[in-house]
N, C-alpha and C. Protein backbone atom coordinates (compact mmCIF):
# COMPACT_ATOMS: atom_id res chain seq x y z
N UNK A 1 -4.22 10.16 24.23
CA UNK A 1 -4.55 10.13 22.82
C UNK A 1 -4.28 11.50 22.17
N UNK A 2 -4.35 12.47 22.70
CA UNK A 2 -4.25 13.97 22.32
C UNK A 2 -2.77 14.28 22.04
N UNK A 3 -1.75 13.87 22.79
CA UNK A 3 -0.37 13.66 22.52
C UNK A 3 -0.04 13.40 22.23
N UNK A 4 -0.25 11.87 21.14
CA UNK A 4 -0.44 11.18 20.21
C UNK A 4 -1.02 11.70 19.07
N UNK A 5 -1.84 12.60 18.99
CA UNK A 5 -2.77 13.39 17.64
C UNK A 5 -1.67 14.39 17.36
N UNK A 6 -1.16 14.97 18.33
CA UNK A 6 -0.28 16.32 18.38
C UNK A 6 0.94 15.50 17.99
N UNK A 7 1.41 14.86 17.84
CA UNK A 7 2.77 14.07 17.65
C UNK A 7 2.73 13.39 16.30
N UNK A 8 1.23 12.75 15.94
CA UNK A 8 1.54 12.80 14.27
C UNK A 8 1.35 14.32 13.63
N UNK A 9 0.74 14.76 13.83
CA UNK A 9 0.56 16.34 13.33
C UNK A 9 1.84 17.05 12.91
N UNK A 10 2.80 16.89 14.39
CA UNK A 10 3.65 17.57 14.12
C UNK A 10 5.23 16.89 13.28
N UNK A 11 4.81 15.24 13.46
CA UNK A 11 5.85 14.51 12.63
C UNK A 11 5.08 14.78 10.88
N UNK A 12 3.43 14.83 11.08
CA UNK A 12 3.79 15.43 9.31
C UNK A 12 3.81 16.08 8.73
N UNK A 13 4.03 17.72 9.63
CA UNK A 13 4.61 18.74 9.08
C UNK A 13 6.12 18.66 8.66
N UNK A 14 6.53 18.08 9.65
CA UNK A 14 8.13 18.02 9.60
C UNK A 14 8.57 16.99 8.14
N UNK A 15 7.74 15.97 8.00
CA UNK A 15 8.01 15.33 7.14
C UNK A 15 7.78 16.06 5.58
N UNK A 16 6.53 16.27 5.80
CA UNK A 16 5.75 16.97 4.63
C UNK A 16 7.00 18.01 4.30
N UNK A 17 7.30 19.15 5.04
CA UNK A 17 7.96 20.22 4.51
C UNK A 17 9.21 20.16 4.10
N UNK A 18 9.69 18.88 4.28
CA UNK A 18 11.07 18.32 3.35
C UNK A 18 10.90 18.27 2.05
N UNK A 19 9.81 18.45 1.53
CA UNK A 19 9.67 18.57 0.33
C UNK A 19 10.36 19.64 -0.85
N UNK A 20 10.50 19.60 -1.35
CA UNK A 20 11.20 20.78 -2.40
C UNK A 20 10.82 20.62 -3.63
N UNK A 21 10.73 22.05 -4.48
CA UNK A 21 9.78 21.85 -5.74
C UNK A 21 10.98 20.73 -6.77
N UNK A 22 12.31 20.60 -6.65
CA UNK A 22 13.03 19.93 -7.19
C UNK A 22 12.53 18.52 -7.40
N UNK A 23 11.66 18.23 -6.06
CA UNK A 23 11.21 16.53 -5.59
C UNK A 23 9.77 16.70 -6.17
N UNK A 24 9.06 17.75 -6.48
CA UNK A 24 7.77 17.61 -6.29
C UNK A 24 7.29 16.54 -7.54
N UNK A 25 7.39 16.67 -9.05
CA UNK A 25 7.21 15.96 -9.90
C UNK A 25 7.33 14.61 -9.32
N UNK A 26 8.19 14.18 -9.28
CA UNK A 26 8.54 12.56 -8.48
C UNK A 26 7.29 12.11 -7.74
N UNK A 27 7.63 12.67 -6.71
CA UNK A 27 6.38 12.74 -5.88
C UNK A 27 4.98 12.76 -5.85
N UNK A 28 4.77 13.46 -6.78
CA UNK A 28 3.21 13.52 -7.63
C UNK A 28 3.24 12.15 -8.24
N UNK A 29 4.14 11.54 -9.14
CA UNK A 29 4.13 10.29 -10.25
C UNK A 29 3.84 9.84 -9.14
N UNK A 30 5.02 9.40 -8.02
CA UNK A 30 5.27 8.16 -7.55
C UNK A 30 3.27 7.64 -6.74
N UNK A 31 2.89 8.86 -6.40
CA UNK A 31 1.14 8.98 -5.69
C UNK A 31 0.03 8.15 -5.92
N UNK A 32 0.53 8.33 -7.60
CA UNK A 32 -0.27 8.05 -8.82
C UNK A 32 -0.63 6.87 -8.99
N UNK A 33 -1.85 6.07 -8.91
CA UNK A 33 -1.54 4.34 -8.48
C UNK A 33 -1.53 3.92 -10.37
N UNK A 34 -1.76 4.97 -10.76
CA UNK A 34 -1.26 4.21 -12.72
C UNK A 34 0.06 4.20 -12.81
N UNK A 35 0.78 4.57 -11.85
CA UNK A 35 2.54 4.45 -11.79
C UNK A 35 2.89 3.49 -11.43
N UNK A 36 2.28 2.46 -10.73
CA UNK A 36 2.32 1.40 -10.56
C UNK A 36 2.21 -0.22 -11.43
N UNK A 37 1.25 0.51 -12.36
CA UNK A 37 0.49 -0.75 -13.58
C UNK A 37 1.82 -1.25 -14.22
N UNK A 38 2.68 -0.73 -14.66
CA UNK A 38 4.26 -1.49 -15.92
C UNK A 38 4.48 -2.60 -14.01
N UNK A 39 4.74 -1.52 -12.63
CA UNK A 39 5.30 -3.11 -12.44
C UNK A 39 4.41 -4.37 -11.52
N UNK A 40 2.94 -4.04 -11.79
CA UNK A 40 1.82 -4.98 -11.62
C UNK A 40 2.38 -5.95 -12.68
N UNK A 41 2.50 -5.50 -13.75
CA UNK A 41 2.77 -6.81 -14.87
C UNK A 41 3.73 -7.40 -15.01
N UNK A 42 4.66 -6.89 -15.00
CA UNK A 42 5.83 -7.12 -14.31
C UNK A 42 6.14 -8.93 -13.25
N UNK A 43 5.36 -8.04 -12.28
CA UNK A 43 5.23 -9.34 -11.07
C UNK A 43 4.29 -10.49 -11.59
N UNK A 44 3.33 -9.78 -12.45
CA UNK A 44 2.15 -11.00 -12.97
C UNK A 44 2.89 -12.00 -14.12
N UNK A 45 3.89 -11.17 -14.98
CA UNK A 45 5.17 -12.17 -15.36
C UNK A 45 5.53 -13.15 -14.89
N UNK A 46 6.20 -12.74 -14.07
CA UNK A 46 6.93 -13.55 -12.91
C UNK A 46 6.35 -14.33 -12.16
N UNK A 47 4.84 -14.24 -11.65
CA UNK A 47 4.06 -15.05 -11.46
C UNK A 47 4.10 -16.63 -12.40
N UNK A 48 3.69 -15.60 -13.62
CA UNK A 48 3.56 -16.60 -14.82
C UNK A 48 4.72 -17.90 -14.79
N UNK A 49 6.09 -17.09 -15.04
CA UNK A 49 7.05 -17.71 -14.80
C UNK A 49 7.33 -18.77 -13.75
N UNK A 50 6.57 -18.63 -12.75
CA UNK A 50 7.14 -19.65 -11.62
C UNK A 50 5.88 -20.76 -11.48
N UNK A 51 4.76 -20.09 -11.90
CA UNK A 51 3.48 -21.09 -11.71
C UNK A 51 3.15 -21.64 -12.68
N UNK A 52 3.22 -21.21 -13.69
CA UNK A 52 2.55 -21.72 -15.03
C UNK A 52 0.92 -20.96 -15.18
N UNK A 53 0.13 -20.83 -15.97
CA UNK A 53 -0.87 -20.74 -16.31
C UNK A 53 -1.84 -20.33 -15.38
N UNK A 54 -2.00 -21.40 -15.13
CA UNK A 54 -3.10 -22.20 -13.82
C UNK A 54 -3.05 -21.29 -12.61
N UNK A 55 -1.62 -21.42 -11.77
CA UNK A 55 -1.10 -21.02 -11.28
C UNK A 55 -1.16 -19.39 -10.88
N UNK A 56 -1.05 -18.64 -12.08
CA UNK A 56 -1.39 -17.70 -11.92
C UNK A 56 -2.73 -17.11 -12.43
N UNK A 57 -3.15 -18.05 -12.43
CA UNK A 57 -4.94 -17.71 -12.44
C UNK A 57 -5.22 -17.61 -11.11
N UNK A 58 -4.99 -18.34 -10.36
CA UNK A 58 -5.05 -18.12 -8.89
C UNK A 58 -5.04 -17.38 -8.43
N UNK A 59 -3.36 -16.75 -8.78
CA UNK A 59 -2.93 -15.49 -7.95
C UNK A 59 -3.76 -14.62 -8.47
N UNK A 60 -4.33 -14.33 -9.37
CA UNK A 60 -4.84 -13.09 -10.21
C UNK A 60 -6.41 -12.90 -9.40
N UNK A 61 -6.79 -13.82 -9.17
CA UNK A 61 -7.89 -14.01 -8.28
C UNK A 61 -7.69 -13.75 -6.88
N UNK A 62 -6.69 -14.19 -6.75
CA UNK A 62 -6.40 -13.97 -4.91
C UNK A 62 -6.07 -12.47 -4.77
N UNK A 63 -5.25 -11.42 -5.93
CA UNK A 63 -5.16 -10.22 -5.52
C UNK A 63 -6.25 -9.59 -5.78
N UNK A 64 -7.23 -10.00 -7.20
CA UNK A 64 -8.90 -9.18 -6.68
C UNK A 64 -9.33 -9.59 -5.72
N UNK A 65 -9.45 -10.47 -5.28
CA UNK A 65 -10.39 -10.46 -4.07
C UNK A 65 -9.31 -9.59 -2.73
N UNK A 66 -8.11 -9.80 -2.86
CA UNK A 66 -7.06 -9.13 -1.97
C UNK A 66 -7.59 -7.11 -1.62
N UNK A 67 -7.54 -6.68 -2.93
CA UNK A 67 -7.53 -5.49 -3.41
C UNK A 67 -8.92 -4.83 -3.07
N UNK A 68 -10.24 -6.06 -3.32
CA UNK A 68 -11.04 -5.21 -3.25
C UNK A 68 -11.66 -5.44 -1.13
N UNK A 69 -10.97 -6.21 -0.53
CA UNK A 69 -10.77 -6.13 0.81
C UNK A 69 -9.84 -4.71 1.55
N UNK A 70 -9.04 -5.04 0.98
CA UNK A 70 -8.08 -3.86 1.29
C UNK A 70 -9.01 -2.61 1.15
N UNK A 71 -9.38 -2.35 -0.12
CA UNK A 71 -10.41 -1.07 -0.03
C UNK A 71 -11.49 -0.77 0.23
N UNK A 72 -12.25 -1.92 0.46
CA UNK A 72 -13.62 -1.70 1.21
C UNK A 72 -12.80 -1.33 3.22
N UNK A 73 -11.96 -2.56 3.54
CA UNK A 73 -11.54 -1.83 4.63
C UNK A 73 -10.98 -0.63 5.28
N UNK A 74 -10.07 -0.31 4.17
CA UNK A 74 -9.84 1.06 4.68
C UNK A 74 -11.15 2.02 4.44
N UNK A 75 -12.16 2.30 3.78
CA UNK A 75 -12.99 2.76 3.23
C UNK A 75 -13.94 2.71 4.52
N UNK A 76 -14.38 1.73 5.25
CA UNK A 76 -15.19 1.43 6.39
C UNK A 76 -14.39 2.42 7.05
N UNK A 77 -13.25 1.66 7.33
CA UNK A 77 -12.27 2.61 8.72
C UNK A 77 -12.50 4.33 8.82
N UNK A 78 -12.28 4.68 7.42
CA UNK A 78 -12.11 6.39 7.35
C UNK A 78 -13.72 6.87 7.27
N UNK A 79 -14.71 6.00 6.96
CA UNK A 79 -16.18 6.58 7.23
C UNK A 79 -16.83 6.14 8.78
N UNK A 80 -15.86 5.48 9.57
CA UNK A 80 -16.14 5.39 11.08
C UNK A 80 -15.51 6.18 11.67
N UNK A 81 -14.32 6.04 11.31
CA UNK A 81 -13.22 6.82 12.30
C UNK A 81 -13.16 8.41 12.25
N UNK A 82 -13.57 8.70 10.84
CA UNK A 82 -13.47 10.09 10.32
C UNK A 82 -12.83 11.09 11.04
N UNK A 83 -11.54 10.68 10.52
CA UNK A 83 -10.51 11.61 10.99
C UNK A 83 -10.21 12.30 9.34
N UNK A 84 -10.25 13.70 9.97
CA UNK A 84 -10.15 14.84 8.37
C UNK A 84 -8.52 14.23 8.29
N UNK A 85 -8.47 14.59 6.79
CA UNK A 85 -7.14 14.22 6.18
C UNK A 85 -6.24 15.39 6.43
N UNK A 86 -4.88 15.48 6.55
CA UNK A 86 -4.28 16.75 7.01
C UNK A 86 -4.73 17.92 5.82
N UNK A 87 -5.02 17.69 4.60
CA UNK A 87 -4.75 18.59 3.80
C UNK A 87 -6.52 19.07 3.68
N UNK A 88 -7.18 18.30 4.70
CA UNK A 88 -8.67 19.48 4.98
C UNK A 88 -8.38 20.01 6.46
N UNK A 89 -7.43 20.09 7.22
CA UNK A 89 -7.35 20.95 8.32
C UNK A 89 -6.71 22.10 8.23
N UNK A 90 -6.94 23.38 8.53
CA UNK A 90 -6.63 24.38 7.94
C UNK A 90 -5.06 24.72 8.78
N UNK A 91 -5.08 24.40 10.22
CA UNK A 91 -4.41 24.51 11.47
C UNK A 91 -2.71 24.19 10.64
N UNK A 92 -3.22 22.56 10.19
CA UNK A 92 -2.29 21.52 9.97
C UNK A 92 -1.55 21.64 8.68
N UNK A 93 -2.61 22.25 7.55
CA UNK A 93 -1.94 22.89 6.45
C UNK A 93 -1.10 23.50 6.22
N UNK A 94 0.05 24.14 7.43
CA UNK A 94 1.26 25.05 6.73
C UNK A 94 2.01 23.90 6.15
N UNK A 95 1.67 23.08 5.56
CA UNK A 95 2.59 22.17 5.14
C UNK A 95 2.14 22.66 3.65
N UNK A 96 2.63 21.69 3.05
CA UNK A 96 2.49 21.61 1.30
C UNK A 96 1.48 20.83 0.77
N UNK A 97 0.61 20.77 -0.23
CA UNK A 97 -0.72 20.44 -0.55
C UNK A 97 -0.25 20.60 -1.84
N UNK A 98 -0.06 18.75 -2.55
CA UNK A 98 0.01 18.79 -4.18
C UNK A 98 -0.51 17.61 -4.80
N UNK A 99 -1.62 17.20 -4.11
CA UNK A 99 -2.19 16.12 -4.97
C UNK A 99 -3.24 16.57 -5.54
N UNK A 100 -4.06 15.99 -6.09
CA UNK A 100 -5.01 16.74 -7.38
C UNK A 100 -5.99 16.90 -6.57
N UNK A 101 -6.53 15.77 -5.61
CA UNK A 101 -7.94 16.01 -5.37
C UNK A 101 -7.20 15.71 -3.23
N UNK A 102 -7.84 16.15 -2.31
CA UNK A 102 -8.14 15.83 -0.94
C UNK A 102 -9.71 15.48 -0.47
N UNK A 103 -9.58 13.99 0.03
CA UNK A 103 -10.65 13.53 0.36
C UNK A 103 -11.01 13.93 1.83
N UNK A 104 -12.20 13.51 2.26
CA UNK A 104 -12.25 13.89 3.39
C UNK A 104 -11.93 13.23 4.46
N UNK A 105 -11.59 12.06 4.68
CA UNK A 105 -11.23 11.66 5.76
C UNK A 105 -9.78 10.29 5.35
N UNK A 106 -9.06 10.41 6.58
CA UNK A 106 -7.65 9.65 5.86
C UNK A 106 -7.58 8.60 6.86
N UNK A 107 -8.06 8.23 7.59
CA UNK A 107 -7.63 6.96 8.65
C UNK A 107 -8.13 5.82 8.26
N UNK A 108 -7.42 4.24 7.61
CA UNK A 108 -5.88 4.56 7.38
C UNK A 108 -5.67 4.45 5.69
N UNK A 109 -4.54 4.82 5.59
CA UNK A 109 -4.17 5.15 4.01
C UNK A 109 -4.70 3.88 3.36
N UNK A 110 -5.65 3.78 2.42
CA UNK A 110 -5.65 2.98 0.96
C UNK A 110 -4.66 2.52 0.17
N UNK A 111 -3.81 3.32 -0.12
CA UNK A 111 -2.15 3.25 -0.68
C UNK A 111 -1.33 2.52 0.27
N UNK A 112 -0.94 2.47 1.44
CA UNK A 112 -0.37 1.83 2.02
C UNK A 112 -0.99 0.70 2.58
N UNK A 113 -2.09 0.79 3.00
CA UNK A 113 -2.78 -0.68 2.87
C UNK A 113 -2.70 -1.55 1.42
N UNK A 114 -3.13 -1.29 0.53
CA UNK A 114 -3.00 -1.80 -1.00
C UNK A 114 -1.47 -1.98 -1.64
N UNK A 115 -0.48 -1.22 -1.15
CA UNK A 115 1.04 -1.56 -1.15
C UNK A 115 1.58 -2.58 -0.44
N UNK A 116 1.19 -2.28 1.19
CA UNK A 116 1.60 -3.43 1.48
C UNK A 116 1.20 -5.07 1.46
N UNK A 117 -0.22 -5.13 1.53
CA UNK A 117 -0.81 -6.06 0.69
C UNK A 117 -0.18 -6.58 -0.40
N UNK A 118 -0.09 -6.52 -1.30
CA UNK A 118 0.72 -6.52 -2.28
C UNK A 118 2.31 -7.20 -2.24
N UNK A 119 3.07 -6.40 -1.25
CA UNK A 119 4.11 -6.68 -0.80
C UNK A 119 4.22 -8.20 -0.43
N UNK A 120 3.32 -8.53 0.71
CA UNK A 120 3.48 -9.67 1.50
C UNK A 120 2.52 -10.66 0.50
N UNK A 121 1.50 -10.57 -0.07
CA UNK A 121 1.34 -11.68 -0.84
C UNK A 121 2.36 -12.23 -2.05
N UNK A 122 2.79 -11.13 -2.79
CA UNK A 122 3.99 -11.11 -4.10
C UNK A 122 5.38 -11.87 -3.71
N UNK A 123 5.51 -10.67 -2.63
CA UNK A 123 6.75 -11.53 -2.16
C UNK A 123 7.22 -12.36 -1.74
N UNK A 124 6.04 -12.84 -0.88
CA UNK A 124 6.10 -14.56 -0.41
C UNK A 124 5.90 -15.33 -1.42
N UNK A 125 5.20 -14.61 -2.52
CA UNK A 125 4.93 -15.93 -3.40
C UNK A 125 6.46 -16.14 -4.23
N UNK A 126 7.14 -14.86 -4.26
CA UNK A 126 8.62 -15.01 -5.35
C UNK A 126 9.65 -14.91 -5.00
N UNK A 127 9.32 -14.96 -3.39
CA UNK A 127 11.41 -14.87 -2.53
C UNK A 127 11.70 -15.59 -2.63
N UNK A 128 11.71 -16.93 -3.10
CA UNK A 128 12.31 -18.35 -3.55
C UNK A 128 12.63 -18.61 -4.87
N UNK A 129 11.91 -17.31 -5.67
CA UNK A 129 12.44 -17.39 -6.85
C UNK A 129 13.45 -16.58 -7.60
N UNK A 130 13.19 -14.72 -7.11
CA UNK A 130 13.65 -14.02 -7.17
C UNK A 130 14.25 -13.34 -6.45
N UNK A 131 15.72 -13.37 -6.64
CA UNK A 131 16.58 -12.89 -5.26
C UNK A 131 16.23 -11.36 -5.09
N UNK A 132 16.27 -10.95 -3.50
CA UNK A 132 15.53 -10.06 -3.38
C UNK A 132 14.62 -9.21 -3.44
N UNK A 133 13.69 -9.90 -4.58
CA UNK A 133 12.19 -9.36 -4.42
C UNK A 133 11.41 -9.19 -3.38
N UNK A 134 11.50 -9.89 -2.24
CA UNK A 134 10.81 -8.91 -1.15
C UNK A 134 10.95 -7.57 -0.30
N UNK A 135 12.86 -7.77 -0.37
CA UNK A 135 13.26 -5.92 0.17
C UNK A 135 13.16 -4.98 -0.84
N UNK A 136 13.29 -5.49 -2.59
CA UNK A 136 12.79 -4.81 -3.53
C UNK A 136 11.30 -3.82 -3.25
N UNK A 137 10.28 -5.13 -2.91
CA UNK A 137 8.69 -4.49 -2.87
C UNK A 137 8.56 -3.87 -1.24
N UNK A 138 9.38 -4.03 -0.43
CA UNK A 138 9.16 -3.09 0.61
C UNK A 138 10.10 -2.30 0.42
N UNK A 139 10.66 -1.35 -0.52
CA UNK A 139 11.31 -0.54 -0.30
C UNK A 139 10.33 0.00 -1.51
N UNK A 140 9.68 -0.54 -2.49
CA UNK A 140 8.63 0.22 -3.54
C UNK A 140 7.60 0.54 -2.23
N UNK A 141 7.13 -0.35 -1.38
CA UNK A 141 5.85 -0.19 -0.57
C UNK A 141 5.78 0.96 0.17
N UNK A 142 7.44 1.03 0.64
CA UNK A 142 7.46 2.08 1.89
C UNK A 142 7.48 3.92 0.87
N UNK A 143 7.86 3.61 -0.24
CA UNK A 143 8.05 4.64 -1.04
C UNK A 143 6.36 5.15 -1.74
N UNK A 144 5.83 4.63 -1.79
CA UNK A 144 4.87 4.61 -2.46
C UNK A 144 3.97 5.33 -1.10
N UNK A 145 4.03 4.99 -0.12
CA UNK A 145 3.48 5.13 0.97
C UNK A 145 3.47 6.35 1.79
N UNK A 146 5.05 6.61 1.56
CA UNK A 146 5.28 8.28 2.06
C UNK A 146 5.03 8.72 1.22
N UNK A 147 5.05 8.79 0.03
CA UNK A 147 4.94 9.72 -1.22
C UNK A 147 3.13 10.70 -0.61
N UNK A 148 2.76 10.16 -0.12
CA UNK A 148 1.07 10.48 0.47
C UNK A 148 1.19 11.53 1.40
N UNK A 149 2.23 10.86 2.62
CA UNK A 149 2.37 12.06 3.39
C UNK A 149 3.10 13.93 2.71
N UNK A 150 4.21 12.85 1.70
CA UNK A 150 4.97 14.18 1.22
C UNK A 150 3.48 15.47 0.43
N UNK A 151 2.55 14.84 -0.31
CA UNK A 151 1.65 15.17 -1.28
C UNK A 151 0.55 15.91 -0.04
N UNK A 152 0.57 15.42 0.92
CA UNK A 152 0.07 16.27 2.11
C UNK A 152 -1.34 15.74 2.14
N UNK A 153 -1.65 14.71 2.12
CA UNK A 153 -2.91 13.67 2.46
C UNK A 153 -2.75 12.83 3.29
N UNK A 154 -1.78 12.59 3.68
CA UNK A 154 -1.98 11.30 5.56
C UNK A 154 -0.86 12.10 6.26
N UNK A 155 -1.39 11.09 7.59
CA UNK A 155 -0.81 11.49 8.73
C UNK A 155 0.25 10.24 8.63
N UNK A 156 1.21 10.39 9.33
CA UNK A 156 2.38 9.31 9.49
C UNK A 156 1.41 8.10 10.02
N UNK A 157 0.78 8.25 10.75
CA UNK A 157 -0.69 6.99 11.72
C UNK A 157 -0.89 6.28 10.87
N UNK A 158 -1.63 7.54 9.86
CA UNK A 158 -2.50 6.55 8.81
C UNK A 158 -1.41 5.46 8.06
N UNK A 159 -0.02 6.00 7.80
CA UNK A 159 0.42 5.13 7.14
C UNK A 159 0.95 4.28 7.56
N UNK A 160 1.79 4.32 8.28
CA UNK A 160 2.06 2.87 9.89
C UNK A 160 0.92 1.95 9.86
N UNK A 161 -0.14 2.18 10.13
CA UNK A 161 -1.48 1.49 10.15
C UNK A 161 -2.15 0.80 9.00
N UNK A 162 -1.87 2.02 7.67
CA UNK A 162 -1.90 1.09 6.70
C UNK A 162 -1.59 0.13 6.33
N UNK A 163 0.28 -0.04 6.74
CA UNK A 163 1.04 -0.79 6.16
C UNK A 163 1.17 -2.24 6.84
N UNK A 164 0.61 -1.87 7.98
CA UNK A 164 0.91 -3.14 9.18
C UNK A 164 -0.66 -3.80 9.14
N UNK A 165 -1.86 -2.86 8.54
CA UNK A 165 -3.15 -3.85 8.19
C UNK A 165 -2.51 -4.69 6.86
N UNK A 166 -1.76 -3.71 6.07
CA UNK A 166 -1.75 -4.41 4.28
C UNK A 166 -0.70 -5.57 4.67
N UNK A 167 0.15 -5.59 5.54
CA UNK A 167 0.90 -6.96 6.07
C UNK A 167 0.18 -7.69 6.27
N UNK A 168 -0.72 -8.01 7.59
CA UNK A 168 -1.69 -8.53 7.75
C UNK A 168 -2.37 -9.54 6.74
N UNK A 169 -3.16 -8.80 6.26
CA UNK A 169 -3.91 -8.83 4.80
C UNK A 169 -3.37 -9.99 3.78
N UNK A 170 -1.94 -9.22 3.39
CA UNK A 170 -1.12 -9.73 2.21
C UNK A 170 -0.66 -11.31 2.56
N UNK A 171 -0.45 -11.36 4.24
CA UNK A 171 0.16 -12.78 4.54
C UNK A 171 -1.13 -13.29 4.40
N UNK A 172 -2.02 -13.12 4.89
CA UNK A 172 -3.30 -13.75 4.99
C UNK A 172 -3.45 -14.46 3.53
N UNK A 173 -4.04 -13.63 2.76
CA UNK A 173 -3.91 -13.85 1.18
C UNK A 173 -2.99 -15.14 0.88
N UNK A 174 -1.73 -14.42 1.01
CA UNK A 174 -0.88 -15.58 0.34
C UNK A 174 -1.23 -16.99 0.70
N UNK A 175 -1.24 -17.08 2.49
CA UNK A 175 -1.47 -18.39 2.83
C UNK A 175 -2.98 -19.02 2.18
N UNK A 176 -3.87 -17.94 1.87
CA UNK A 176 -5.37 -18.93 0.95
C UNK A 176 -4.80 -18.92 -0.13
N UNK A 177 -3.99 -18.44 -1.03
CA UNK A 177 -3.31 -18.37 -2.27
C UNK A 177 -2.36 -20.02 -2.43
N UNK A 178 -2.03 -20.28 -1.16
CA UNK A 178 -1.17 -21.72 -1.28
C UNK A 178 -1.83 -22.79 -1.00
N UNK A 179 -2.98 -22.74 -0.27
CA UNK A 179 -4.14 -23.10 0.32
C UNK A 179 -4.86 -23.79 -0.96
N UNK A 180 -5.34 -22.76 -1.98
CA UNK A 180 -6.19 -23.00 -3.39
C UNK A 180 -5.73 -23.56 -4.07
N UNK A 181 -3.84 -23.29 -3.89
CA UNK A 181 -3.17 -24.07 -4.97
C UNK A 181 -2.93 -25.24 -4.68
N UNK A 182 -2.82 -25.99 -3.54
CA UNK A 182 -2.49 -27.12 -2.72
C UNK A 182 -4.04 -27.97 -3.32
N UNK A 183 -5.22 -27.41 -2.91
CA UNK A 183 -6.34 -27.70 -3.05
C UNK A 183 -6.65 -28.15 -4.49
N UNK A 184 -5.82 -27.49 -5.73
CA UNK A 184 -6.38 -28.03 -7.09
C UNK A 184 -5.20 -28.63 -7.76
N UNK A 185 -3.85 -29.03 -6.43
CA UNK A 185 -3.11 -30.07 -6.93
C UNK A 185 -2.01 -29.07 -8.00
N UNK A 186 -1.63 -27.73 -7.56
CA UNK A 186 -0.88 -27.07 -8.46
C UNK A 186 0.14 -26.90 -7.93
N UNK A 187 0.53 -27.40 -6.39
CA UNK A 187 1.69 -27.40 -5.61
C UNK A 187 1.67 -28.58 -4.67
N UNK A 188 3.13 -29.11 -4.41
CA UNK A 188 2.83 -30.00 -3.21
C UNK A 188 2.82 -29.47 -1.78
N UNK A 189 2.24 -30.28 -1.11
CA UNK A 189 2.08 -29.37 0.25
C UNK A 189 2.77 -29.66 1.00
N UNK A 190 3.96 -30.62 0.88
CA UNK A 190 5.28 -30.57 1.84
C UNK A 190 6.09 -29.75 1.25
């Protein structure tokens, strides 16, 4: 396990210090989960568009209840696991430190749990409608996700872990999402 601690450590220095003040702005936005809201609505459009009304009353329900799972879980995880975030270890800090606030403990990322979540419920619900919307939202997910490590708040762990709980999660979701809709007669179930 120690070789493993020492091996994300040292993959997120290496990562982290690719940074350059040229990238840093970007990087800061991209962090920002209000950078996200134009294309929440966006997809809730498109929702609209393929379900009707009803339809996406559902979904709108299935990602609160989605969202506020996602963050009570990671939230449990990092007040059990309490692993300090790189940017409260002093050792681990020659890296770069540019997000506004560092919490105290990072295991596993919120952002990448809540991205990928997102990902796998959205996209399953619109890869039949919209060509390529799912490598679209995993290439927003995976971006959104490092942007954390670059800002110098997770470990590469946390975000691997995030992203493969917010998979998890997001398929889960979707399938009660088709489940509810099957159930009030808003889709057929063959």
């Amino acid at each position: 396990m120690e070789a493993l601690l020492a091996l994300d450590q040292q993959l997120f220095l290496y990562l982290n210090n690719l940074g350059s003040r040229t990238w840093d702005v970007f990087w800061v936005f991209v962090t920002e989960k209000e950078t996200s809201y134009p294309l929440y609505a966006f997809l809730l459009f498109l929702c609209y568009k393929k379900f009707g009304w009803k339809g996406l009353g559902t979904i709108v329900v299935t990602v609160a209840l989605m969202i506020t799972s996602t963050d009570q879980l990671s939230n449990f995880f990092k007040d059990t696991i309490m692993r300090p975030r790189p940017c409260n270890e002093a050792m681990i800090m020659q890296g770069r430190f540019l997000a506004k606030r560092c919490g105290d403990f990072g295991f596993f990322s919120g952002h990448a749990v809540s991205s990928f979540a997102v990902v796998f419920l959205i996209g399953n619900l619109l890869k039949n409608k919209v060509r390529y919307i799912f490598t679209f939202l995993l290439m927003w997910g995976s971006v959104v996700s490092y942007s954390r490590i670059y800002v110098g708040v997770h470990y590469p762990s946390d975000i691997i872990v995030g992203a493969l709980v917010g998979a998890l999660i997001g398929t889960l979701f979707f399938k009660l999402n088709v489940w509810c809709r099957q159930k009030l007669g808003l889709v057929n179930p063959h």
